[in-house]
PDB file of N, CA and C in Angstrom:
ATOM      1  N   UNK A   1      96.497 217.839 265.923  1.00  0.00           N
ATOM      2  CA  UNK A   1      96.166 218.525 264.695  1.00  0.00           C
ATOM      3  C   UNK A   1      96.776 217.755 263.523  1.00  0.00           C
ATOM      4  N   UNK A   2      95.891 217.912 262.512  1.00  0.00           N
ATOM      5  CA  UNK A   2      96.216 216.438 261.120  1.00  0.00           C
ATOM      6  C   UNK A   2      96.725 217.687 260.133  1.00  0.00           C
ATOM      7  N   UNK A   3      97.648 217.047 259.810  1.00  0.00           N
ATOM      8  CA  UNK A   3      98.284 217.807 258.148  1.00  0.00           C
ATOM      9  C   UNK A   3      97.625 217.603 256.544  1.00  0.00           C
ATOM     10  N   UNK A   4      96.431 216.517 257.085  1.00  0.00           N
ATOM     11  CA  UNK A   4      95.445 215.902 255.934  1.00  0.00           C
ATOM     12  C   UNK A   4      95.050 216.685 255.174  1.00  0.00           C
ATOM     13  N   UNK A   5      94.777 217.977 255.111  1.00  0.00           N
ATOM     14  CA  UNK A   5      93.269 218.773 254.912  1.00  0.00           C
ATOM     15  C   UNK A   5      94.559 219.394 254.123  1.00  0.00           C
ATOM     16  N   UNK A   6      95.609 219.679 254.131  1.00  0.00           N
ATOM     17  CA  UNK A   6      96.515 220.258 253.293  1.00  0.00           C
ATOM     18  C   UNK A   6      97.008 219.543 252.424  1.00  0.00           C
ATOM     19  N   UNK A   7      97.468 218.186 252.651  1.00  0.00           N
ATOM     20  CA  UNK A   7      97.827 217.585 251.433  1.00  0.00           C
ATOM     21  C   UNK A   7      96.855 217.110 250.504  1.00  0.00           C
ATOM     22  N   UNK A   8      95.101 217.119 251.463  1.00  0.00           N
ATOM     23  CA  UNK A   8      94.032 216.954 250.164  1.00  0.00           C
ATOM     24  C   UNK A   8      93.917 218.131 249.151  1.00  0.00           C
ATOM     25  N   UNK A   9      93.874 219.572 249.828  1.00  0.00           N
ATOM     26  CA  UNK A   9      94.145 220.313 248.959  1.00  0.00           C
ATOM     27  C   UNK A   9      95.150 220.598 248.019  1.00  0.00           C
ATOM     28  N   UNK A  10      96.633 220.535 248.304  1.00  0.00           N
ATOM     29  CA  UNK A  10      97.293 219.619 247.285  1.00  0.00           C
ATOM     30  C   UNK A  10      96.900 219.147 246.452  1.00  0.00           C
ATOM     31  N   UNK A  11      96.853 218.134 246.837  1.00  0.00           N
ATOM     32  CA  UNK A  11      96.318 216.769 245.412  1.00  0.00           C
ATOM     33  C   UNK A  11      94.977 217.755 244.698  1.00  0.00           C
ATOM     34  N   UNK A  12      94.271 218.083 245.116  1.00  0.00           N
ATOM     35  CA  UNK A  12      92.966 218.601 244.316  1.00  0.00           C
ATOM     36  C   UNK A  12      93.316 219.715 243.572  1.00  0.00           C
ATOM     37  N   UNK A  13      94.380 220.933 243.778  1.00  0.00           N
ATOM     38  CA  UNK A  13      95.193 221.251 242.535  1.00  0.00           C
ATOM     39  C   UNK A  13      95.901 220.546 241.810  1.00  0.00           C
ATOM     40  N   UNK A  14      96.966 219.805 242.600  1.00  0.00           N
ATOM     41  CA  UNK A  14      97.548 219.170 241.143  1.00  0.00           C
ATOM     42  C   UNK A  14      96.601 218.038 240.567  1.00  0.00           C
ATOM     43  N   UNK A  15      95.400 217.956 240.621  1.00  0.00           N
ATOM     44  CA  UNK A  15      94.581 217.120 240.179  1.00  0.00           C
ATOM     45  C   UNK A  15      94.287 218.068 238.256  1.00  0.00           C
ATOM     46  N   UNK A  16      94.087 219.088 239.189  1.00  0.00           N
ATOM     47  CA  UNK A  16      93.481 220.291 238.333  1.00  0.00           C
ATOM     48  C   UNK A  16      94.752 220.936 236.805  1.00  0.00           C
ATOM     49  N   UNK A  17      95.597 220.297 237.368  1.00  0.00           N
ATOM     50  CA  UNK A  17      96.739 220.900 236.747  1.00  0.00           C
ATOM     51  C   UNK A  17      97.076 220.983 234.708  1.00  0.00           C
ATOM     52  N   UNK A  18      96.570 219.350 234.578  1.00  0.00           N
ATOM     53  CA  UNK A  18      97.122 218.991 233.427  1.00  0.00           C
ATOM     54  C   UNK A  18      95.741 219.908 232.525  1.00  0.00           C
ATOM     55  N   UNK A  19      94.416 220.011 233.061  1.00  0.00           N
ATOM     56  CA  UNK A  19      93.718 220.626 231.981  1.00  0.00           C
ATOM     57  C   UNK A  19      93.837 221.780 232.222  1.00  0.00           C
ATOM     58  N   UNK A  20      94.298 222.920 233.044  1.00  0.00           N
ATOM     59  CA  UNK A  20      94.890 224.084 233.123  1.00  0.00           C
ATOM     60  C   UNK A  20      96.051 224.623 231.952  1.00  0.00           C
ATOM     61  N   UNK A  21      96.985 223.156 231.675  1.00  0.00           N
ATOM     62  CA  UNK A  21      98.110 223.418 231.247  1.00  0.00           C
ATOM     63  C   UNK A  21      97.584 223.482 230.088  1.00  0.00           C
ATOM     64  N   UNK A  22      96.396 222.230 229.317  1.00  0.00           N
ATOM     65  CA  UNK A  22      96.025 222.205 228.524  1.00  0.00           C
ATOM     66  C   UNK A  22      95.529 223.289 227.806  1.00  0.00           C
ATOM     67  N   UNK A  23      95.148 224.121 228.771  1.00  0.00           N
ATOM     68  CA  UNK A  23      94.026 225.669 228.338  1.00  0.00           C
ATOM     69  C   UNK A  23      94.901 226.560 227.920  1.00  0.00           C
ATOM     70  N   UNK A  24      96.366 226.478 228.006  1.00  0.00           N
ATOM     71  CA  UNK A  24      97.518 227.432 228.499  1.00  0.00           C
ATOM     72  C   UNK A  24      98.579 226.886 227.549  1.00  0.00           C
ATOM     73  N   UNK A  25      98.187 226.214 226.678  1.00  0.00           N
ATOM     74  CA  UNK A  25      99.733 225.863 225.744  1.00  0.00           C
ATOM     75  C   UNK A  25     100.189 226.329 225.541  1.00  0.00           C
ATOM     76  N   UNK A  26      99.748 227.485 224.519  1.00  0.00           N
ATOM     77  CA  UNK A  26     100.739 229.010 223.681  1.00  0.00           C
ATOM     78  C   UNK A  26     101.317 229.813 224.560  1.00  0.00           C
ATOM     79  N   UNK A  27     101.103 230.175 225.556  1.00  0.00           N
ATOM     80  CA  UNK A  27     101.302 230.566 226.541  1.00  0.00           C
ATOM     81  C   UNK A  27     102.519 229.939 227.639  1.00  0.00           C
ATOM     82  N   UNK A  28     102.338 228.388 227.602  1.00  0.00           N
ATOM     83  CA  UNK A  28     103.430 227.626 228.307  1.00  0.00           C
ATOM     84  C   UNK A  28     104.721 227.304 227.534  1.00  0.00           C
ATOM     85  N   UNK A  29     104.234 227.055 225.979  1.00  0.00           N
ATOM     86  CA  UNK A  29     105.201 227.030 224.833  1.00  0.00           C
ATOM     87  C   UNK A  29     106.427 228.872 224.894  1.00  0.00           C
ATOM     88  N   UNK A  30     105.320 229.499 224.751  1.00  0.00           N
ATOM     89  CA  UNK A  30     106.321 230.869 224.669  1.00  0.00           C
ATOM     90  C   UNK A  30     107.723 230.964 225.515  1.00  0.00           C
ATOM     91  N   UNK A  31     106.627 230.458 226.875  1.00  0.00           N
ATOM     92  CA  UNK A  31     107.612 230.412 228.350  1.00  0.00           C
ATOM     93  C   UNK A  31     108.814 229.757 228.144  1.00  0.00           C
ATOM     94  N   UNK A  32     107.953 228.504 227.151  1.00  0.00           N
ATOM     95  CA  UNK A  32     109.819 227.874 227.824  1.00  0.00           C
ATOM     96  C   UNK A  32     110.559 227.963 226.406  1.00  0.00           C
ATOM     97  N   UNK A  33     110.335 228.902 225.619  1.00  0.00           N
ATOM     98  CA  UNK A  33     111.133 229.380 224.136  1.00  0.00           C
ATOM     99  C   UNK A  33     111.781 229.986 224.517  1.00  0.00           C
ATOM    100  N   UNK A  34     111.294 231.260 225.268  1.00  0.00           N
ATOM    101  CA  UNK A  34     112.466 232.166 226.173  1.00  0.00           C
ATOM    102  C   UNK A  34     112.970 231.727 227.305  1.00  0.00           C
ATOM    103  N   UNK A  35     112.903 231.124 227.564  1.00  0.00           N
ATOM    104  CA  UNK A  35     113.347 230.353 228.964  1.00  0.00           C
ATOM    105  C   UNK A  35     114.906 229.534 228.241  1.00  0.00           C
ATOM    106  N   UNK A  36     114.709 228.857 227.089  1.00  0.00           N
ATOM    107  CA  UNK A  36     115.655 228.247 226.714  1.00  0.00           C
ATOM    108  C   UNK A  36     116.726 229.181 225.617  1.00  0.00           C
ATOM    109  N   UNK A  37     115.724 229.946 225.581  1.00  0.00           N
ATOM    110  CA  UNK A  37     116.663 231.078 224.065  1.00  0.00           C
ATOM    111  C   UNK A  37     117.724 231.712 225.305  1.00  0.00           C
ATOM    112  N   UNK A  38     116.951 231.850 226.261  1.00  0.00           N
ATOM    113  CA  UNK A  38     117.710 233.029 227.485  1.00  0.00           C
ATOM    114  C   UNK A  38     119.104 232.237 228.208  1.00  0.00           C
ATOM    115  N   UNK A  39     118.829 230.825 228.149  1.00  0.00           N
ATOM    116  CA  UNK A  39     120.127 229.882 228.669  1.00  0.00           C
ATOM    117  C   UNK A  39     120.823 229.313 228.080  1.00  0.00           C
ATOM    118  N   UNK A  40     120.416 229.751 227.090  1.00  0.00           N
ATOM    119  CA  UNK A  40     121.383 229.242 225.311  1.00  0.00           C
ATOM    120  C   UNK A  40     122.745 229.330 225.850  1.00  0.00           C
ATOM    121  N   UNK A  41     123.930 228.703 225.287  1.00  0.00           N
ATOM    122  CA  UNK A  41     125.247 228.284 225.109  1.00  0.00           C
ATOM    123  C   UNK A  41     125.817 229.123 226.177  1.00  0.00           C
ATOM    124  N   UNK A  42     126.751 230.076 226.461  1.00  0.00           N
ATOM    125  CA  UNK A  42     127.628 230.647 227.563  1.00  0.00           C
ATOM    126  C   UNK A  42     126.644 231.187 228.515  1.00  0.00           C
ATOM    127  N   UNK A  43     125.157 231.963 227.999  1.00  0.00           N
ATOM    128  CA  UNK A  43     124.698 232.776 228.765  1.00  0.00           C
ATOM    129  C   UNK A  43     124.235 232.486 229.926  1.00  0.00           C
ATOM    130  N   UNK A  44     123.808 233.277 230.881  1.00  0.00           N
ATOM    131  CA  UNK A  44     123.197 233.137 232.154  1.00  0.00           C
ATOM    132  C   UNK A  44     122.058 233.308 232.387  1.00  0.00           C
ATOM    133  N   UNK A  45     121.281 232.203 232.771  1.00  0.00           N
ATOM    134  CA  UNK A  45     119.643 232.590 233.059  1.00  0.00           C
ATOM    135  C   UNK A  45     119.366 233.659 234.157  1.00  0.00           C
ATOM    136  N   UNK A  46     118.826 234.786 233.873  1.00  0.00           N
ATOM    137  CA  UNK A  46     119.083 235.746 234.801  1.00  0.00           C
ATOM    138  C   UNK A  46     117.435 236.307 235.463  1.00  0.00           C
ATOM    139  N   UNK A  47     117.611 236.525 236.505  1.00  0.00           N
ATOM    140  CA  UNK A  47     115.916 236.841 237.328  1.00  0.00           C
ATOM    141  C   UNK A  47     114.979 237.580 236.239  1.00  0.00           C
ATOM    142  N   UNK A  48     113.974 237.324 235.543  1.00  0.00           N
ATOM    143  CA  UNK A  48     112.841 238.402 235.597  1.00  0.00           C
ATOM    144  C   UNK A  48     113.597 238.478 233.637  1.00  0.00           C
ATOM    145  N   UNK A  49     113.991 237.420 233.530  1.00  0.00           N
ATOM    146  CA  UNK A  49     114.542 237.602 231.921  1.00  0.00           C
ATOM    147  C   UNK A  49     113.137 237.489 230.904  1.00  0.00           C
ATOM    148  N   UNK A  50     112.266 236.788 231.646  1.00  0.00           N
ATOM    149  CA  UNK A  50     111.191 236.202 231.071  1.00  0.00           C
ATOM    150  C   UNK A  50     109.959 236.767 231.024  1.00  0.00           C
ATOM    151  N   UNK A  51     110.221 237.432 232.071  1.00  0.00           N
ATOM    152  CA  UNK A  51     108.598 237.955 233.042  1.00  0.00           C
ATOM    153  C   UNK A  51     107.680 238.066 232.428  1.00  0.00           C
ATOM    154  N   UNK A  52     107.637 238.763 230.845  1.00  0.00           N
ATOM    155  CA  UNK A  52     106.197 239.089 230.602  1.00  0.00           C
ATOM    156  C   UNK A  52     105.557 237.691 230.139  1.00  0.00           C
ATOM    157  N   UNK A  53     106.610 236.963 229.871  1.00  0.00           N
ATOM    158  CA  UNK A  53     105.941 235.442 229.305  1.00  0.00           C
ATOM    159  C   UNK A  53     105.453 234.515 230.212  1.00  0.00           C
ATOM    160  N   UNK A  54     106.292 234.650 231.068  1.00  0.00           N
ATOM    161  CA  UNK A  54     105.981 234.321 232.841  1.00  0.00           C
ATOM    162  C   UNK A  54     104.552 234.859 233.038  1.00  0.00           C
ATOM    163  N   UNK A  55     104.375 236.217 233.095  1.00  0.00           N
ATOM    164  CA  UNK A  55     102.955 236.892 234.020  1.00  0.00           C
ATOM    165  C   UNK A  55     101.902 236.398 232.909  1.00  0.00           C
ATOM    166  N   UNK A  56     102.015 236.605 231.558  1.00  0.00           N
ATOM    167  CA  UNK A  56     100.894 236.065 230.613  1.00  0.00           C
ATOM    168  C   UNK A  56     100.760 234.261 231.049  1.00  0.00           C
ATOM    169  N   UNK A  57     101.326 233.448 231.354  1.00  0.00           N
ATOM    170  CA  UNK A  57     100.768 231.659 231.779  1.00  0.00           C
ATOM    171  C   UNK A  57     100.676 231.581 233.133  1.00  0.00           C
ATOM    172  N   UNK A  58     100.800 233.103 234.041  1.00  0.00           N
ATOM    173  CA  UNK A  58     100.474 233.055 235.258  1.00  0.00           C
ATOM    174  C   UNK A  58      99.258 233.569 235.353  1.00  0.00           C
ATOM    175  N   UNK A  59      98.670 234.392 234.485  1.00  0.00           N
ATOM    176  CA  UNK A  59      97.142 234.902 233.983  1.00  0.00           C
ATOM    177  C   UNK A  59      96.356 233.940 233.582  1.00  0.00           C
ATOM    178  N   UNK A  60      97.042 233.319 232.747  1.00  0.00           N
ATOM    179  CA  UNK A  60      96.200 232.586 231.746  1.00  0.00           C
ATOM    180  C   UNK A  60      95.946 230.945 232.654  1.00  0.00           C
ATOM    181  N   UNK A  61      96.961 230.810 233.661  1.00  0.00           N
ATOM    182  CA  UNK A  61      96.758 229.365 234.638  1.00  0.00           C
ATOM    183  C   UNK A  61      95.247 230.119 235.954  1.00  0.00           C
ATOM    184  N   UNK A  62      95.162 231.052 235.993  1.00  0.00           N
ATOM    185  CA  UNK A  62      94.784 231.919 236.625  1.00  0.00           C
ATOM    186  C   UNK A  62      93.252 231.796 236.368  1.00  0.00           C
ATOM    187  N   UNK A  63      92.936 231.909 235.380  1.00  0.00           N
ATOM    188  CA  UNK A  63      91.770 232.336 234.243  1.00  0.00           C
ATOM    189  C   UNK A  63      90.948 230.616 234.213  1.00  0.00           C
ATOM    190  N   UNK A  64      92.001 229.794 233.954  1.00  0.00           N
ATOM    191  CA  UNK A  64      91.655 228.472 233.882  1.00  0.00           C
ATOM    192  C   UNK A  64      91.270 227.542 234.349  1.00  0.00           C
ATOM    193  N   UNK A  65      91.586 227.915 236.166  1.00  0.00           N
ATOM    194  CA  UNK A  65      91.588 227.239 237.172  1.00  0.00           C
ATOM    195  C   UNK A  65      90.043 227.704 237.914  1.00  0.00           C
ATOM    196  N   UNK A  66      89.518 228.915 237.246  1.00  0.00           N
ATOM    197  CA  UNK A  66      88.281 229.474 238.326  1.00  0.00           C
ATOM    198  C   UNK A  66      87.077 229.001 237.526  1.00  0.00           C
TER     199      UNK A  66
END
């Protein structure tokens, strides 16, 4: 049994990836505003700090890809 057929599928998403991201800027921008506001100086990046900015470029990668 070949592991081929998985790493082609692989590659044929991340093929797909950069014009996904493209479709998804405002959306990927937000992410990592709070992503970095949230790990700012002493604080701790903490689980689920992000989420709704998270689930909106997990929609919107979602939306882009079909």
């Amino acid at each position: 049994m070949s592991g081929r057929g998985v790493w082609q599928r692989a590659r044929a998403r991340l093929r797909r990836f950069p014009a996904a991201l493209a479709a998804c800027g405002d959306q990927a921008a937000a992410y990592g505003r709070c992503v970095a506001a949230a790990a700012a100086g002493q604080a701790e990046l903490r689980r689920d700090t992000c989420l709704e900015e998270f689930q909106a470029l997990r929609e919107c990668f979602a939306r882009a890809v079909r």
